[in-house]
N, C-alpha and C. Protein backbone atom coordinates (compact mmCIF):
# COMPACT_ATOMS: atom_id res chain seq x y z
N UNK A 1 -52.96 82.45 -51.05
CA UNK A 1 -53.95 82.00 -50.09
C UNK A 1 -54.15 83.09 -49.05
N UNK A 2 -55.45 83.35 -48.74
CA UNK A 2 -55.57 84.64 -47.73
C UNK A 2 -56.22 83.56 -46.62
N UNK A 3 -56.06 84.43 -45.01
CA UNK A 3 -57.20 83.91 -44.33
C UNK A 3 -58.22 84.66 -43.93
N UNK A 4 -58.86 84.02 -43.40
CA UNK A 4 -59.77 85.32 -43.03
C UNK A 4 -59.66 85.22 -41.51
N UNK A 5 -60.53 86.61 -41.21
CA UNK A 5 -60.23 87.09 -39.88
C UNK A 5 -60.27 86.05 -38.63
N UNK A 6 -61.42 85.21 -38.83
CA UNK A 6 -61.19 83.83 -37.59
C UNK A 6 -60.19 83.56 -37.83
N UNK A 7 -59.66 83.12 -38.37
CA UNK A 7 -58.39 82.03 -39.02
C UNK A 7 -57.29 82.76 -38.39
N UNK A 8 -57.11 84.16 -38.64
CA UNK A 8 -56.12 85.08 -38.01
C UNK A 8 -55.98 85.22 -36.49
N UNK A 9 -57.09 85.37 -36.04
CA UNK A 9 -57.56 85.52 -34.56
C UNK A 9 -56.83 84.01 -34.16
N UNK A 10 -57.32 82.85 -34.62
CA UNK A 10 -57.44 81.36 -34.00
C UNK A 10 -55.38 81.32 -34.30
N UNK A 11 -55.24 81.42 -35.18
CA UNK A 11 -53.89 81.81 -35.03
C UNK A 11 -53.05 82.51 -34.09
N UNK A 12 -53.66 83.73 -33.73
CA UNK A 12 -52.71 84.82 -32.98
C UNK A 12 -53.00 84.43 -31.27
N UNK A 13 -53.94 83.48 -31.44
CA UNK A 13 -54.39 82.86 -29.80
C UNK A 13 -53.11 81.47 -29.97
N UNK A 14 -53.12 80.86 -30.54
CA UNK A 14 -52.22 79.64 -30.23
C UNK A 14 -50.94 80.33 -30.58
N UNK A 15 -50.47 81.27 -31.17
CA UNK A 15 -48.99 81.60 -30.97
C UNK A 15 -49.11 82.20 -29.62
N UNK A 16 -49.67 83.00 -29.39
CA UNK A 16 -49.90 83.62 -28.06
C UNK A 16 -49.60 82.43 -26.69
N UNK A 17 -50.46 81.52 -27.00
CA UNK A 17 -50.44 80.09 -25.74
C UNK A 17 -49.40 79.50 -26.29
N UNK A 18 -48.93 79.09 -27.17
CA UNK A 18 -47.27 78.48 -27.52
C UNK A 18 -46.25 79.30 -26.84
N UNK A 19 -46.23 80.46 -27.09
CA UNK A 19 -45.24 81.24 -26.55
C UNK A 19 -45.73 81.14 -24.91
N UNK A 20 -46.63 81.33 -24.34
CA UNK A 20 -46.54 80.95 -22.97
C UNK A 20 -46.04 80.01 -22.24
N UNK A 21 -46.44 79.33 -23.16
CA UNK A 21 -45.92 77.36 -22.74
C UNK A 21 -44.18 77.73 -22.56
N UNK A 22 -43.83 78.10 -23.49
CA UNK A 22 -42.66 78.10 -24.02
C UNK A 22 -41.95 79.03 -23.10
N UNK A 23 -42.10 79.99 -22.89
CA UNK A 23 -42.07 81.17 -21.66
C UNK A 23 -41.71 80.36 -20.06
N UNK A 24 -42.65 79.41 -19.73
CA UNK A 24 -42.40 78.54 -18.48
C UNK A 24 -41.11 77.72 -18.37
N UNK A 25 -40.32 77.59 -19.97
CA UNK A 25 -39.26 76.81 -19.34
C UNK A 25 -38.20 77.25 -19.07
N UNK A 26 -37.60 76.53 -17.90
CA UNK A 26 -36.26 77.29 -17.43
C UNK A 26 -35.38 76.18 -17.68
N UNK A 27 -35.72 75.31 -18.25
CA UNK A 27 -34.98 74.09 -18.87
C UNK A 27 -35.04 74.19 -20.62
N UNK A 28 -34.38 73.15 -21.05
CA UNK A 28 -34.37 73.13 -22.68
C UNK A 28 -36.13 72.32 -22.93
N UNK A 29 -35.98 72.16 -24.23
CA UNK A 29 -37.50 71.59 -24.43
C UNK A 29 -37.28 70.34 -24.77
N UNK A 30 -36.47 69.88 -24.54
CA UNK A 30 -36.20 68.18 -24.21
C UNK A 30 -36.15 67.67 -22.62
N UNK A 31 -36.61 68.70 -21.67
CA UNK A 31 -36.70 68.44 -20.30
C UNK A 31 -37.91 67.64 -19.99
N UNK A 32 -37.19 66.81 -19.28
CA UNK A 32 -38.03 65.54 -18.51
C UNK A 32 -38.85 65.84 -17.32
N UNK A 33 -38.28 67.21 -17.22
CA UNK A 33 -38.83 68.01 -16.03
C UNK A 33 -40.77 68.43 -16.51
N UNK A 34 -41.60 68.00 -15.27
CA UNK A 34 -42.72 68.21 -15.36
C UNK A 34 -43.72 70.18 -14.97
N UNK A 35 -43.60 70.61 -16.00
CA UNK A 35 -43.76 71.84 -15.84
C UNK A 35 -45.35 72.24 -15.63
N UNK A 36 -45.61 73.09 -15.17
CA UNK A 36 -47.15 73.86 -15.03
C UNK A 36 -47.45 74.47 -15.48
N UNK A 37 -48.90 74.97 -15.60
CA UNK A 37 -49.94 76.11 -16.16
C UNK A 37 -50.63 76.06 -15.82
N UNK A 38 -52.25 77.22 -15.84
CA UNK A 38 -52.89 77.06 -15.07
C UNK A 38 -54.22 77.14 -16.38
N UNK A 39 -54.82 77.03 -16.06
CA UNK A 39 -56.39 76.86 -16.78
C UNK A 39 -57.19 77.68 -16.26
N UNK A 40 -58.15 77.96 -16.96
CA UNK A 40 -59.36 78.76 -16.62
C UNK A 40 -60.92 77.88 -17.02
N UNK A 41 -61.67 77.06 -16.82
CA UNK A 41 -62.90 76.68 -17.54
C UNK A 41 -64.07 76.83 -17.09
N UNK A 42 -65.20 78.07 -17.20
CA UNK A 42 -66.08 78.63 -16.47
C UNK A 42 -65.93 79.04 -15.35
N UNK A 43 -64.65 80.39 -14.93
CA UNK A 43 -64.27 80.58 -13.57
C UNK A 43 -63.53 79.73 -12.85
N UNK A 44 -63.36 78.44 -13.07
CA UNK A 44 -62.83 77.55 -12.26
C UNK A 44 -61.28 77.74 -12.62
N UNK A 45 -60.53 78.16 -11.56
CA UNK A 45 -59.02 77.76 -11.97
C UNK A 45 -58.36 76.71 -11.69
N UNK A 46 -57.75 75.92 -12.54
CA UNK A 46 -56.91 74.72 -12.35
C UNK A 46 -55.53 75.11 -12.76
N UNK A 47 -55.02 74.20 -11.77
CA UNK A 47 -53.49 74.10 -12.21
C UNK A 47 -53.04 72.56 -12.74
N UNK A 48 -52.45 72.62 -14.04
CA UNK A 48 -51.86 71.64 -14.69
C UNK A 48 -50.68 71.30 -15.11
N UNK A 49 -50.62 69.98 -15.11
CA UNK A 49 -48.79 69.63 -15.37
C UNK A 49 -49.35 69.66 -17.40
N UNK A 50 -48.06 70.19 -18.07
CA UNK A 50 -47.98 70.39 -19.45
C UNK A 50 -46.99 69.07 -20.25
N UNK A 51 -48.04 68.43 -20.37
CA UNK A 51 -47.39 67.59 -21.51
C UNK A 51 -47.28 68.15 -23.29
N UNK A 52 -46.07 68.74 -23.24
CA UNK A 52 -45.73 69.51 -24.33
C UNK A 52 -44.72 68.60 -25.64
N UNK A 53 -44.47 67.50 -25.16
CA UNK A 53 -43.77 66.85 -26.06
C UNK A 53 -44.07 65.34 -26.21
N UNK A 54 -43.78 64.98 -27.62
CA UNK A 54 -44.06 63.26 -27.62
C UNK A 54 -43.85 62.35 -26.38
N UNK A 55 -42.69 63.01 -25.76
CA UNK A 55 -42.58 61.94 -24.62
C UNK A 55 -43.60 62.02 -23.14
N UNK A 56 -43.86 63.48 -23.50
CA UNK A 56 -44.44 63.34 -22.12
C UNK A 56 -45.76 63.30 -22.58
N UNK A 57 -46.85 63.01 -24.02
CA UNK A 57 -47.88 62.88 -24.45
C UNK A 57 -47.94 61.59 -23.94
N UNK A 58 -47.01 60.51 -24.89
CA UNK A 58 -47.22 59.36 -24.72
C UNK A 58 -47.27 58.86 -22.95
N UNK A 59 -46.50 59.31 -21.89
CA UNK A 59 -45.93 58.72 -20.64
C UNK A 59 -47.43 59.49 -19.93
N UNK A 60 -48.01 60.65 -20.17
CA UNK A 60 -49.18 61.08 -19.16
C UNK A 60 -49.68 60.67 -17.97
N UNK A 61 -50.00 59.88 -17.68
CA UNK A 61 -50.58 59.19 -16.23
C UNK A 61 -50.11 57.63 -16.31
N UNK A 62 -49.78 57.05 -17.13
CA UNK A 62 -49.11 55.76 -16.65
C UNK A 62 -47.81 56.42 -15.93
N UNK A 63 -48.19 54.81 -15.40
CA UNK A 63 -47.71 54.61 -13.66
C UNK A 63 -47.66 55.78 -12.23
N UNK A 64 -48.22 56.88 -12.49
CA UNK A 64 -48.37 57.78 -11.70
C UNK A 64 -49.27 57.21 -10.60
N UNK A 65 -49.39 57.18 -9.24
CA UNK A 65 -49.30 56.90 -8.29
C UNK A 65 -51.06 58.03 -7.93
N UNK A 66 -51.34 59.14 -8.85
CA UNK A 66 -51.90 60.53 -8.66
C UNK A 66 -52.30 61.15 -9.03
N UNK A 67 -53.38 62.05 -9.37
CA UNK A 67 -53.43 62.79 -10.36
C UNK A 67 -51.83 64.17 -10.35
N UNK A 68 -52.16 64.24 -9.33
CA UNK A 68 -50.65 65.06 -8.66
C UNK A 68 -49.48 64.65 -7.95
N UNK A 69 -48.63 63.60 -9.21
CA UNK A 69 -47.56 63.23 -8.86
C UNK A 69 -46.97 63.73 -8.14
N UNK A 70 -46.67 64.90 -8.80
CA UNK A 70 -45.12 65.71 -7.94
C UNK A 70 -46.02 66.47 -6.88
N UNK A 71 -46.91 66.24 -6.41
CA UNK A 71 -47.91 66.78 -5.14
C UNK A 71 -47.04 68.84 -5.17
N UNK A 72 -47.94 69.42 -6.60
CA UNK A 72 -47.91 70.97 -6.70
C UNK A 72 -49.03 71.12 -6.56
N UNK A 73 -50.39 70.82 -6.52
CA UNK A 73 -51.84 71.13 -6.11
C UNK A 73 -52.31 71.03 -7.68
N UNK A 74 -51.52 69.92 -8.52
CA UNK A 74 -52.35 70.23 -9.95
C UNK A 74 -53.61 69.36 -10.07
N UNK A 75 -54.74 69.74 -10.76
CA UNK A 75 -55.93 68.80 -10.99
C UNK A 75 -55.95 68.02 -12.23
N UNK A 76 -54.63 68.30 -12.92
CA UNK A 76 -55.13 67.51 -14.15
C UNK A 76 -53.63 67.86 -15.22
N UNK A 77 -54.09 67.61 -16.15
CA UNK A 77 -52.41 68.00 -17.31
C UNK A 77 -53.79 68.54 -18.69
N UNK A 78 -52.23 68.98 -18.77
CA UNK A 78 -52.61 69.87 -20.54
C UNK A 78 -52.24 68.95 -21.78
N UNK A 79 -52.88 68.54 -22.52
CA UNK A 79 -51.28 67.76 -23.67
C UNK A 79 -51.73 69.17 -25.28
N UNK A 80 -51.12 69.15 -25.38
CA UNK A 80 -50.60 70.04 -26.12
C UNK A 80 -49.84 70.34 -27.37
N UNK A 81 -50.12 70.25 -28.58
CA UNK A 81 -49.26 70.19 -29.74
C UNK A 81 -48.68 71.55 -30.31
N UNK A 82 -47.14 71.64 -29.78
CA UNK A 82 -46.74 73.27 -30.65
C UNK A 82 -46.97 73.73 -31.59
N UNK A 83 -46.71 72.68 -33.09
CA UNK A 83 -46.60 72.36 -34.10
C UNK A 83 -48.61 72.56 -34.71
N UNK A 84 -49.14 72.34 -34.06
CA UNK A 84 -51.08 72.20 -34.50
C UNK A 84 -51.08 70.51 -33.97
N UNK A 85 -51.99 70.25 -33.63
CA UNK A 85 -52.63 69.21 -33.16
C UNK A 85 -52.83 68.24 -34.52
N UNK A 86 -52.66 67.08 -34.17
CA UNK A 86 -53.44 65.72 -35.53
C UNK A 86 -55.01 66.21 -35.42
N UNK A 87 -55.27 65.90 -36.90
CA UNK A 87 -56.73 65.28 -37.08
C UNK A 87 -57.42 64.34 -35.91
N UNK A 88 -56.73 63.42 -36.02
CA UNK A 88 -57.32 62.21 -35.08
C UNK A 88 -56.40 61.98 -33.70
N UNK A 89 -56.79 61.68 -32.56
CA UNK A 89 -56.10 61.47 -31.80
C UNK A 89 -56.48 60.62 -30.56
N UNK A 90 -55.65 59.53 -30.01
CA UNK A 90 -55.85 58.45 -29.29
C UNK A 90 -55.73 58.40 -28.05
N UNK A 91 -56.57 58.24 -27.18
CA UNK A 91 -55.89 58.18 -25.40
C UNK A 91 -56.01 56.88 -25.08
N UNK A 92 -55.05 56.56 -24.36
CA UNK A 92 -55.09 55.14 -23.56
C UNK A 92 -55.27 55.62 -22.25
N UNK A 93 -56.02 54.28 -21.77
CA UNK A 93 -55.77 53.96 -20.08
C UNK A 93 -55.17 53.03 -19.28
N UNK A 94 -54.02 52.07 -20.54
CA UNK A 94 -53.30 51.66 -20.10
C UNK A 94 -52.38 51.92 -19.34
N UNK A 95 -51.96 51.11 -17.60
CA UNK A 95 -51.20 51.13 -16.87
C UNK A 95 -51.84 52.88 -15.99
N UNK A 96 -52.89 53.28 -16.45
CA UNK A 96 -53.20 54.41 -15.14
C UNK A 96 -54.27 53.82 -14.01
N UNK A 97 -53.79 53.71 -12.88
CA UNK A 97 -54.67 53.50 -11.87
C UNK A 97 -56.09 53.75 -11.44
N UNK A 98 -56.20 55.22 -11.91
CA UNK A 98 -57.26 55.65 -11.32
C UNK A 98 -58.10 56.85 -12.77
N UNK A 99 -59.19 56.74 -12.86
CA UNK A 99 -60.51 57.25 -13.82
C UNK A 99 -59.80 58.97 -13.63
N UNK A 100 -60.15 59.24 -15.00
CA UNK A 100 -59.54 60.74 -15.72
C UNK A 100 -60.68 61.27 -16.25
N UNK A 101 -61.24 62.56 -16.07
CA UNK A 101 -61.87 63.49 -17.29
C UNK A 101 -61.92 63.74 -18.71
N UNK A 102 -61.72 63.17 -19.74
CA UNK A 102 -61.01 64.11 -20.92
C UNK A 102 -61.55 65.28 -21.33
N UNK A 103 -61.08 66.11 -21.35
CA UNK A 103 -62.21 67.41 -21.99
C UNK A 103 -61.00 67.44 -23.18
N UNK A 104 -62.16 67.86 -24.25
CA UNK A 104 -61.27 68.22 -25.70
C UNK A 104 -62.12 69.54 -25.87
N UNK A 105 -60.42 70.81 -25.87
CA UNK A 105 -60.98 72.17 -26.09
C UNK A 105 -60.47 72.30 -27.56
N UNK A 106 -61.73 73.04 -27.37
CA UNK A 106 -61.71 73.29 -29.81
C UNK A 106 -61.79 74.80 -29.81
N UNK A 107 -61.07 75.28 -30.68
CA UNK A 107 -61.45 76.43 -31.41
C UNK A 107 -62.58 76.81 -32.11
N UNK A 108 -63.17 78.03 -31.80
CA UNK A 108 -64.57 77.49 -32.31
C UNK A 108 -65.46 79.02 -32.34
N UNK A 109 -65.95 79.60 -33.26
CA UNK A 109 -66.41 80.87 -33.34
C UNK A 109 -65.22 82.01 -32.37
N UNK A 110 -63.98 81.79 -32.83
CA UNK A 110 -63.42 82.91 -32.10
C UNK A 110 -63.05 82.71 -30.44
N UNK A 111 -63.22 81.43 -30.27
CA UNK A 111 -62.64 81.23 -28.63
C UNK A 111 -62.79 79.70 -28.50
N UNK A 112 -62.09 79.50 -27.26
CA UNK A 112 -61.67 78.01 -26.51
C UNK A 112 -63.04 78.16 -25.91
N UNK A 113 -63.61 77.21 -26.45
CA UNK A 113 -64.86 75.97 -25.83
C UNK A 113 -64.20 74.99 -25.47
N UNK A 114 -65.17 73.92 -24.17
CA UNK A 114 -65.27 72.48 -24.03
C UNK A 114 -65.97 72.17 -25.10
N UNK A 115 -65.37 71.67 -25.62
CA UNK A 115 -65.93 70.59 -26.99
C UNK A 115 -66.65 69.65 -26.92
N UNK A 116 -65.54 68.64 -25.72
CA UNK A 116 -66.40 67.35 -25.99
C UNK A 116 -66.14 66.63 -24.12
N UNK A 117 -66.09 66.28 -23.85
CA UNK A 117 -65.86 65.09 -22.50
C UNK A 117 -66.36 63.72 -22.36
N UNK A 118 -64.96 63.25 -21.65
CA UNK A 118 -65.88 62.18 -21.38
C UNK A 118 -65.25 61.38 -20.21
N UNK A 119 -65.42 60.21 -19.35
CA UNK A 119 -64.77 59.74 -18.17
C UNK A 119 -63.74 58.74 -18.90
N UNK A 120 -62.67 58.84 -18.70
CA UNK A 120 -62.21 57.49 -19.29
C UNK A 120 -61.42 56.58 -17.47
N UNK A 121 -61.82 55.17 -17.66
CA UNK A 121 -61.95 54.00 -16.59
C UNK A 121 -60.46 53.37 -16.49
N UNK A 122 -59.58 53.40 -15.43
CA UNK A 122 -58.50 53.04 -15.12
C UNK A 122 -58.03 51.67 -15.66
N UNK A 123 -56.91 51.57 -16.49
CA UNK A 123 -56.80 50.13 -17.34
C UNK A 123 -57.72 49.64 -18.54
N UNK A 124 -58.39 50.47 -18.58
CA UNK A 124 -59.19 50.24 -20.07
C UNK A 124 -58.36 50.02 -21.00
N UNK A 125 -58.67 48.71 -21.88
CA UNK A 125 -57.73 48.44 -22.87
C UNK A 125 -58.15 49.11 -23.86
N UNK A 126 -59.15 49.63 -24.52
CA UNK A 126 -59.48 50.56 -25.94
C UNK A 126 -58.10 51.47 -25.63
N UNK A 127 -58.92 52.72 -26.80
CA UNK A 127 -58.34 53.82 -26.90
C UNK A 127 -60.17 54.60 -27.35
N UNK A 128 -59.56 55.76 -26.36
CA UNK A 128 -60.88 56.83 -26.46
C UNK A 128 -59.76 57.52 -28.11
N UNK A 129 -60.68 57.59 -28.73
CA UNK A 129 -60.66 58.23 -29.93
C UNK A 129 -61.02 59.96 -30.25
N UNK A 130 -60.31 60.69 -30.67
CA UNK A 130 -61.20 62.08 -30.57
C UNK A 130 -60.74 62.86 -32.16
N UNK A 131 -61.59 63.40 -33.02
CA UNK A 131 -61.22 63.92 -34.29
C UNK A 131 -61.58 65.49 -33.62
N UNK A 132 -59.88 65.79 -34.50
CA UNK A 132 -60.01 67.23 -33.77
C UNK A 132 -60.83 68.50 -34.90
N UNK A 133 -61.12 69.26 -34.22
CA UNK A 133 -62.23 70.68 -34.88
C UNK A 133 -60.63 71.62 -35.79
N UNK A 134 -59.79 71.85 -35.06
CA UNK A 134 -58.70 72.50 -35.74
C UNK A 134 -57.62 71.93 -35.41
N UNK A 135 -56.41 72.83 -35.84
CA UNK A 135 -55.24 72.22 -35.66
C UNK A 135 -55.16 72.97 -34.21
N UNK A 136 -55.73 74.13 -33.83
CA UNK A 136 -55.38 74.52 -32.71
C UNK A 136 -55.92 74.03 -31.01
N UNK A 137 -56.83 72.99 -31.16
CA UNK A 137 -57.40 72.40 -30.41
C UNK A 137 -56.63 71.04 -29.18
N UNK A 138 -56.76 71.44 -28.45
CA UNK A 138 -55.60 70.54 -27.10
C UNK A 138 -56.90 69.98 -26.27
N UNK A 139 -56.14 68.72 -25.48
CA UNK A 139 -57.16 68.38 -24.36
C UNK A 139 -56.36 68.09 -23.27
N UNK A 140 -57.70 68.08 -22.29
CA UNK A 140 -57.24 68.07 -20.86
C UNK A 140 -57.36 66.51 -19.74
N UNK A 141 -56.85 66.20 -19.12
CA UNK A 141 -56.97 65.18 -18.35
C UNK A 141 -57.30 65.53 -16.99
N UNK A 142 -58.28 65.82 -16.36
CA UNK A 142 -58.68 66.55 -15.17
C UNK A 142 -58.93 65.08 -14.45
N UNK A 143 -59.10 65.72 -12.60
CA UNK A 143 -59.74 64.72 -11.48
C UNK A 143 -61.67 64.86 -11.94
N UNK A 144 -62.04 63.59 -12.26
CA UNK A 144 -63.32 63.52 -12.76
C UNK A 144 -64.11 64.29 -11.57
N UNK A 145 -63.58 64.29 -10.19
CA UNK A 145 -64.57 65.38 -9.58
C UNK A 145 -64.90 66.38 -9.93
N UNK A 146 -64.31 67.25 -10.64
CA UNK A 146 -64.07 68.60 -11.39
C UNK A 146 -65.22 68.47 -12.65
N UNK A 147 -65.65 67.25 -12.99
CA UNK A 147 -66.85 67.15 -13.97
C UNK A 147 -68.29 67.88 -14.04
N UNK A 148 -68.74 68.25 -12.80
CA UNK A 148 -69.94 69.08 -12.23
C UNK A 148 -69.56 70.47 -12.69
N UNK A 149 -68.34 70.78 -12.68
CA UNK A 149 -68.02 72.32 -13.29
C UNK A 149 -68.01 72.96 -14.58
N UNK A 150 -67.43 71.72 -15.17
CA UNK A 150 -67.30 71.77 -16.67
C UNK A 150 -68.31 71.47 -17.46
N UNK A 151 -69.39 71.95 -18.23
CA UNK A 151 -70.20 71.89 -19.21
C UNK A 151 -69.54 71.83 -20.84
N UNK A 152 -70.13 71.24 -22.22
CA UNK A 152 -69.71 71.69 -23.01
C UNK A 152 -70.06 73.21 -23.37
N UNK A 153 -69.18 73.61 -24.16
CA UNK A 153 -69.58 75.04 -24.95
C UNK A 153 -69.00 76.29 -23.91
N UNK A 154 -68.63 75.56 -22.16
CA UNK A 154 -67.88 76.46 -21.91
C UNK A 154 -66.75 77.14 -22.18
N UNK A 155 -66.36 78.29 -21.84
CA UNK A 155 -65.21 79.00 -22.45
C UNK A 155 -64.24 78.60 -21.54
N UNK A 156 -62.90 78.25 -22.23
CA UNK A 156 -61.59 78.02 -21.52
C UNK A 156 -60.45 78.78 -21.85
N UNK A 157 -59.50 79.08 -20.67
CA UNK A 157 -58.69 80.10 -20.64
C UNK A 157 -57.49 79.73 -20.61
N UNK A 158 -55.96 80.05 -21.04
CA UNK A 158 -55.13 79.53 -20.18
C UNK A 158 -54.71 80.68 -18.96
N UNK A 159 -54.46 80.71 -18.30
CA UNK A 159 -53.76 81.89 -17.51
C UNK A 159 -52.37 81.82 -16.79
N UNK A 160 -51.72 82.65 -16.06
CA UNK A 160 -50.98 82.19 -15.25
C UNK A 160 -51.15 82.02 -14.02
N UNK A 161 -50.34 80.70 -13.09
CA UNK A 161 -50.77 80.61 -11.83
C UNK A 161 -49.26 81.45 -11.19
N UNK A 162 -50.34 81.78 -9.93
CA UNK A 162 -49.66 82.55 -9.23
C UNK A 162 -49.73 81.52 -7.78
N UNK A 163 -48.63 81.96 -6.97
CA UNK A 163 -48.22 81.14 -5.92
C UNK A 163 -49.06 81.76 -4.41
């Protein structure tokens, strides 16, 4: 099986952002501890808490009090699959207080686009549904104010935040 050059590229970008992720911890990767990163999406920099593991996918904003629990100046979280992302994937708004952003960033001609968005409503019993473009594709949970910034098809970055 060969790939071809996207395929290589879209590859050498998510080992690249895995290893960053991975780079931030000063704990094991079973830490309960809520870690950061920062984002880039059309110039705009955000800082985000990284939900990098099943537990902290599933726990995301239930019962958080905030978008910025641990009050570090973050606007939103990352969730994140090391391993490649599912096909299909589910958000609840069970037990979160207050209305979230979703942006779903896709791989896509050679770079991180906004894919898709949408508002999801505090206690909503559904599940927002999203079929992913690759395995390398993650989404974001931003403060819906931050919605005026974000367009689809914009380019997204991760970077590092600096203090």
């Amino acid at each position: 099986m060969h790939m071809n050059d996207s395929a290589l590229i879209a590859l050498g970008i998510f080992v690249a952002f895995a290893v960053a992720v991975a780079s931030l911890y000063t704990y094991t990767s079973i830490s309960r501890e809520w870690l950061t990163t920062c984002i880039n999406v059309n110039g705009v920099k955000l800082k985000v808490y990284v939900a990098d593991t099943e537990a902290k996918r599933c726990e995301g904003y239930k019962f958080k009090n905030s978008i910025d629990f641990k009050g570090v100046g973050a606007k939103g979280m990352v969730f994140i699959w090391l391993g490649g992302a599912p096909k299909v994937i589910g958000f609840t708004m069970q037990n979160v207080s207050f209305p979230l952003l979703l942006v779903h960033v896709a791989y896509v001609n050679g770079r991180y686009i906004v894919y898709n968005k949408t508002l999801m409503l505090p206690n909503h019993n559904g599940t927002y549904v999203f079929t992913t473009v690759s395995s390398y594709d993650y989404f974001l949970e931003l403060d819906p104010s931050l919605d005026k910034y974000i367009s689809i098809g914009d380019t997204v970055y991760i970077e590092p935040c600096y203090r």
